[in-house]
PDB file of N, CA and C in Angstrom:
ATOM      1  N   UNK A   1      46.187 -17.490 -24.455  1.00  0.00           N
ATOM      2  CA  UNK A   1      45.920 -16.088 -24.159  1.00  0.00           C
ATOM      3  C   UNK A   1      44.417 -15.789 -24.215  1.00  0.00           C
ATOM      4  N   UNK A   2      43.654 -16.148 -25.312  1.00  0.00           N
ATOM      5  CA  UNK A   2      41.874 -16.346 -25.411  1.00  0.00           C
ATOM      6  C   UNK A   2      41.540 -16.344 -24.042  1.00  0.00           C
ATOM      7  N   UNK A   3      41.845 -17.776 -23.588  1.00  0.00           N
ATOM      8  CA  UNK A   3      41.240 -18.427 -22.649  1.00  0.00           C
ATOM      9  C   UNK A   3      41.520 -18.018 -21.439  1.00  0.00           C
ATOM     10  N   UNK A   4      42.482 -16.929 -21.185  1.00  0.00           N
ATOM     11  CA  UNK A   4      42.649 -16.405 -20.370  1.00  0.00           C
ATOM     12  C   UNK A   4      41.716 -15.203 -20.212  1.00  0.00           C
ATOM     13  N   UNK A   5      41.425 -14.723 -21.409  1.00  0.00           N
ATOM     14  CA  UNK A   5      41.067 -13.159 -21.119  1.00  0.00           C
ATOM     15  C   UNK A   5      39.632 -13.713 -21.319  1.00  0.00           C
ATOM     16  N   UNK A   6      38.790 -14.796 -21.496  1.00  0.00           N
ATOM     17  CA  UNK A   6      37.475 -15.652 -21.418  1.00  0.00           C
ATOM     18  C   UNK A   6      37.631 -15.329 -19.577  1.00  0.00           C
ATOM     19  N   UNK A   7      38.464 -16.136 -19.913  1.00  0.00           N
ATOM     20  CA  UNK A   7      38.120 -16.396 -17.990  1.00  0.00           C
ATOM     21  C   UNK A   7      38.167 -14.700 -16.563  1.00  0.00           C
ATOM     22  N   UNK A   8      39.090 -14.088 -17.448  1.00  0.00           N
ATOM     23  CA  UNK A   8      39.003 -12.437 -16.906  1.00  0.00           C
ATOM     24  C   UNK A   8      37.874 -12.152 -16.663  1.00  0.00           C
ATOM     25  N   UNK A   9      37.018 -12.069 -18.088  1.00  0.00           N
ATOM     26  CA  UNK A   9      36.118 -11.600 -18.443  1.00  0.00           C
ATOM     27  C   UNK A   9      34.973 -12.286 -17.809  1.00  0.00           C
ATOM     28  N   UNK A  10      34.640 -13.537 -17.404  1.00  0.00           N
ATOM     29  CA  UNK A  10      33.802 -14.265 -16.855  1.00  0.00           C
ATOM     30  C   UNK A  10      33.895 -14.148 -15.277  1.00  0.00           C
ATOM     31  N   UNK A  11      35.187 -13.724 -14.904  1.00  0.00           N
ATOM     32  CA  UNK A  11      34.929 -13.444 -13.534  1.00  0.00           C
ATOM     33  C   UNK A  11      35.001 -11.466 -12.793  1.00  0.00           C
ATOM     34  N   UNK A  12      35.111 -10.708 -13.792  1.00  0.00           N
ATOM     35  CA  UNK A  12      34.352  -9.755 -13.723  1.00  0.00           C
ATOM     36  C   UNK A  12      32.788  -9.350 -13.809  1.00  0.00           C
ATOM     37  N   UNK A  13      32.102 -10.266 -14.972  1.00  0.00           N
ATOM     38  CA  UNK A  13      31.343 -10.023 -15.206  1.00  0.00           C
ATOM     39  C   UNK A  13      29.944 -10.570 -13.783  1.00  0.00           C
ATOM     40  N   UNK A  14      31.252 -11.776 -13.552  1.00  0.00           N
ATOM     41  CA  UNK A  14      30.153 -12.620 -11.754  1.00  0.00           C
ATOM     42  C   UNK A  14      30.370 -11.682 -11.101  1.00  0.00           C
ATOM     43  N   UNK A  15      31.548 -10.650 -10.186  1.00  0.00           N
ATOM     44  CA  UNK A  15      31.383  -9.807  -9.743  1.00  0.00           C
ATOM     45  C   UNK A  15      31.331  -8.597  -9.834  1.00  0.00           C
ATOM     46  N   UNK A  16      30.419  -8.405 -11.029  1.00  0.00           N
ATOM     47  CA  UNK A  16      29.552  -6.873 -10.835  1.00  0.00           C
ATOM     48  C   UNK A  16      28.148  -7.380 -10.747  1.00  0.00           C
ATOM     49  N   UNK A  17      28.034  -8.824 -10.824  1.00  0.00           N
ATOM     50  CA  UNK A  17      26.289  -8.961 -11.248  1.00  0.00           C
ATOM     51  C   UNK A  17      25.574  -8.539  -9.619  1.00  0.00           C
ATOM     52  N   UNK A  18      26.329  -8.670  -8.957  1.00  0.00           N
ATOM     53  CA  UNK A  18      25.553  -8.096  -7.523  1.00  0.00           C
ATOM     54  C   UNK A  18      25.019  -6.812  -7.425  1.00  0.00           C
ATOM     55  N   UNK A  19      26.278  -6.055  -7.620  1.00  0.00           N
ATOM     56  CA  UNK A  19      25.802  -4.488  -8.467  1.00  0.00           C
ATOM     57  C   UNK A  19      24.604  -4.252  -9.534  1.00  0.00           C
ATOM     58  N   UNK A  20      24.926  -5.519 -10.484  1.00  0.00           N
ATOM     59  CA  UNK A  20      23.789  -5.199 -11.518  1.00  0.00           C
ATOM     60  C   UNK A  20      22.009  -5.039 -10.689  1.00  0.00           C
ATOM     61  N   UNK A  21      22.283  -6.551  -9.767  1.00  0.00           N
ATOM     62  CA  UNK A  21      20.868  -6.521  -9.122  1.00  0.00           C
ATOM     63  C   UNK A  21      20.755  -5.662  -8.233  1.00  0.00           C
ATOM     64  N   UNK A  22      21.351  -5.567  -7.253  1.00  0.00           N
ATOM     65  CA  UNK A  22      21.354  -4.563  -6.206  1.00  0.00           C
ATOM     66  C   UNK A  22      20.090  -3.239  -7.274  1.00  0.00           C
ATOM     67  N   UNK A  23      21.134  -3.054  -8.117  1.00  0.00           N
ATOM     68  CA  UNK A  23      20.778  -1.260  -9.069  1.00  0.00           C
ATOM     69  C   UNK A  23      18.970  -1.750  -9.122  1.00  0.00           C
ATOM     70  N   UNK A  24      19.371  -2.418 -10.141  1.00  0.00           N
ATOM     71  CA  UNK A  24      17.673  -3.037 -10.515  1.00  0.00           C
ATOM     72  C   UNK A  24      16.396  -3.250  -9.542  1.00  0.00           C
ATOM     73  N   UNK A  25      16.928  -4.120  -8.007  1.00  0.00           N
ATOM     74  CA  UNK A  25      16.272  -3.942  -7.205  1.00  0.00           C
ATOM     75  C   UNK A  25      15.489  -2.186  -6.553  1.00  0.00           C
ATOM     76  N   UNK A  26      16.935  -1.509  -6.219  1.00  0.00           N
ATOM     77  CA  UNK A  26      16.471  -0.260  -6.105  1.00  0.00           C
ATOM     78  C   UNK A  26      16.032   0.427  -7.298  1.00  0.00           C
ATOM     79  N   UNK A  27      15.871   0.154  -8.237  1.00  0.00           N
ATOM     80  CA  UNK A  27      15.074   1.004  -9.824  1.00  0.00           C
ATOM     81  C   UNK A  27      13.462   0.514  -9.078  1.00  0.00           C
ATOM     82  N   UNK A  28      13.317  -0.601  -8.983  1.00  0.00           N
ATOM     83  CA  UNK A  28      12.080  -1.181  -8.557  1.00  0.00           C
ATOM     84  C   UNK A  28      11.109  -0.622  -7.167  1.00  0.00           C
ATOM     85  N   UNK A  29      12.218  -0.524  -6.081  1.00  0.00           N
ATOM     86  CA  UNK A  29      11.853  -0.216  -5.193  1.00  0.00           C
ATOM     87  C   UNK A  29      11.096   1.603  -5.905  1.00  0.00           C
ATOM     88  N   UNK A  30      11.889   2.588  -6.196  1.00  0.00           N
ATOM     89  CA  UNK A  30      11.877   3.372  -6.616  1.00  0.00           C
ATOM     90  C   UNK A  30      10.245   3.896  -7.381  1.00  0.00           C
ATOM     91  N   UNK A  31      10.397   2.578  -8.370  1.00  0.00           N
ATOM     92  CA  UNK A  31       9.395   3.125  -9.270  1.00  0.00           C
ATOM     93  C   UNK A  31       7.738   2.513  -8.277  1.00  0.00           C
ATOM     94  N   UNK A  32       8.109   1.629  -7.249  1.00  0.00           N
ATOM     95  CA  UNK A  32       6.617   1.505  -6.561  1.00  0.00           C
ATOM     96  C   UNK A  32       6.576   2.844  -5.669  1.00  0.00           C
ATOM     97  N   UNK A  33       7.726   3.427  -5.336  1.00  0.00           N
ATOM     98  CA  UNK A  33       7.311   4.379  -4.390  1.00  0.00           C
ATOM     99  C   UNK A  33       6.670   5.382  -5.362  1.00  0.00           C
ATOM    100  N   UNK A  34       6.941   5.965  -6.649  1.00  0.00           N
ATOM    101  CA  UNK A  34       6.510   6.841  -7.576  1.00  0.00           C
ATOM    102  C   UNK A  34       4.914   6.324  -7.756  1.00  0.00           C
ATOM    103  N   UNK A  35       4.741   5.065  -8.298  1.00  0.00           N
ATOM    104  CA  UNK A  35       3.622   4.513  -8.712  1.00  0.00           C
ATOM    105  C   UNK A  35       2.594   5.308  -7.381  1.00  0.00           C
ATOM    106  N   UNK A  36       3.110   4.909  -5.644  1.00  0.00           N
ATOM    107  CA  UNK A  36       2.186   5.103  -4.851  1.00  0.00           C
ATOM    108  C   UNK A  36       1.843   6.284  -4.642  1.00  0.00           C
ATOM    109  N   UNK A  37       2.655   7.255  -4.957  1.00  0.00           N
ATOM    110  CA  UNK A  37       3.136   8.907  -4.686  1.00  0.00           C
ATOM    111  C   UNK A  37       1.977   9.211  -6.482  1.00  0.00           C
ATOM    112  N   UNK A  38       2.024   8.490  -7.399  1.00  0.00           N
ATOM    113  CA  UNK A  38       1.542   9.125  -8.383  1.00  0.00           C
ATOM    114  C   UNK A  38      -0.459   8.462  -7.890  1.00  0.00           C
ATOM    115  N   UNK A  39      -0.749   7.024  -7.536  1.00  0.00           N
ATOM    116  CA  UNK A  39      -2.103   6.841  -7.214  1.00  0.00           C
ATOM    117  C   UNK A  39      -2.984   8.162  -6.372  1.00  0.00           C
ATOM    118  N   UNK A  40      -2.028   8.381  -4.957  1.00  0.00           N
ATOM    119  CA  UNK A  40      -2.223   9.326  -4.076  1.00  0.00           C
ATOM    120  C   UNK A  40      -2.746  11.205  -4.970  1.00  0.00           C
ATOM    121  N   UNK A  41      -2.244  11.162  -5.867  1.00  0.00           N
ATOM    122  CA  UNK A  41      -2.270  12.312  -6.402  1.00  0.00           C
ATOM    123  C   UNK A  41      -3.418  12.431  -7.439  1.00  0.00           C
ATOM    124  N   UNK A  42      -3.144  11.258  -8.096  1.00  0.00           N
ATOM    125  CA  UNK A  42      -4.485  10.854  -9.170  1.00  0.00           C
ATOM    126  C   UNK A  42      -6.309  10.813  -8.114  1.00  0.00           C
ATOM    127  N   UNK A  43      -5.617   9.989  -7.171  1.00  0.00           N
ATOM    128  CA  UNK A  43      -6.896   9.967  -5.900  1.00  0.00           C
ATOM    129  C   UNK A  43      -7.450  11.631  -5.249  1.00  0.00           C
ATOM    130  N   UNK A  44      -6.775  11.934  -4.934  1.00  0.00           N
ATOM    131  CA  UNK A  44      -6.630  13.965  -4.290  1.00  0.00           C
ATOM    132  C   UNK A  44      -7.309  14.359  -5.513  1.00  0.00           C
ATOM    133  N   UNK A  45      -6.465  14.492  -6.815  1.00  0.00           N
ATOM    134  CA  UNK A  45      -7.193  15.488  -8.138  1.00  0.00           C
ATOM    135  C   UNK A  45      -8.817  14.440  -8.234  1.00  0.00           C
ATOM    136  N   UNK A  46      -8.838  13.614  -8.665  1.00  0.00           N
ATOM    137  CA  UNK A  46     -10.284  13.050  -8.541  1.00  0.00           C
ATOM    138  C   UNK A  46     -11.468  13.475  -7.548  1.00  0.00           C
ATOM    139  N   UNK A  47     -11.100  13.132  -6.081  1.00  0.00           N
ATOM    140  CA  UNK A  47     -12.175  13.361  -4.885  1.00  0.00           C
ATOM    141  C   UNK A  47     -11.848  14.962  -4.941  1.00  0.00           C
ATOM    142  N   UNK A  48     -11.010  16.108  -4.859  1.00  0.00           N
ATOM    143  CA  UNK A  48     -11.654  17.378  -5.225  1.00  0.00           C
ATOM    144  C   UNK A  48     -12.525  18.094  -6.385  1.00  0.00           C
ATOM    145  N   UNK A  49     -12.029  17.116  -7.632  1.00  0.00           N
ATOM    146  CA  UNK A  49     -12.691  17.273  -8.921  1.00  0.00           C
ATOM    147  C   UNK A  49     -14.359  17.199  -8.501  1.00  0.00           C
ATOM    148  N   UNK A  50     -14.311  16.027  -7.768  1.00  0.00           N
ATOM    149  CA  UNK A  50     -16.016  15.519  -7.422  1.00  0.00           C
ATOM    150  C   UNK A  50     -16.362  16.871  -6.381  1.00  0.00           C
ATOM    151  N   UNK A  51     -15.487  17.301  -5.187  1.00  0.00           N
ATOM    152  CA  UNK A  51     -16.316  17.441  -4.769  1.00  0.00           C
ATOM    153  C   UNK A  51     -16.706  18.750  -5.094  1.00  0.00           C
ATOM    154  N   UNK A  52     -15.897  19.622  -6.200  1.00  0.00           N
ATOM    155  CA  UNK A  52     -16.181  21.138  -6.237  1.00  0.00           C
ATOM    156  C   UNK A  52     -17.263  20.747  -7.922  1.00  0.00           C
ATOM    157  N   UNK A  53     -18.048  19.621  -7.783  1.00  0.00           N
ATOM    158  CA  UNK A  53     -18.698  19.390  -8.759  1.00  0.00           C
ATOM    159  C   UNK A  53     -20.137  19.423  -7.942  1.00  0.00           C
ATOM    160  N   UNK A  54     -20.028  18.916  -7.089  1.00  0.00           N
ATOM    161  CA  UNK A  54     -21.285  19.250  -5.995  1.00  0.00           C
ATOM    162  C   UNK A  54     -21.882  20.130  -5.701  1.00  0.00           C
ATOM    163  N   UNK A  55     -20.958  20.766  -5.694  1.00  0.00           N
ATOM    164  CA  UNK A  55     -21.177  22.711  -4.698  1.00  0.00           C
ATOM    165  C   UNK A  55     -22.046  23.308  -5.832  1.00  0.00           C
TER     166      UNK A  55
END
């Protein structure tokens, strides 16, 4: 009976791991689009900071 519910358990766990990566991949994808969306913003507040430092 163990070795049965071992082996259940071992072949659920192979098919969700696609799911697992799939998720992880898109967490990743995700957080570079934030990262680029947050540089872009850090870049904008900087070059106006400078340039209303000029004036």
């Amino acid at each position: 009976m163990k070795n049965k519910t071992l082996t259940t358990g071992i072949l659920i766990i192979l098919a969700l791991t696609p799911t697992f990566v799939g998720a992880a991949d898109e967490a990743m994808t995700v957080q570079s689009h934030l990262n680029s969306i947050w540089n872009l913003f850090v870049g904008a507040l900087i070059f106006f900071m400078k340039s209303r430092k000029n004036i």
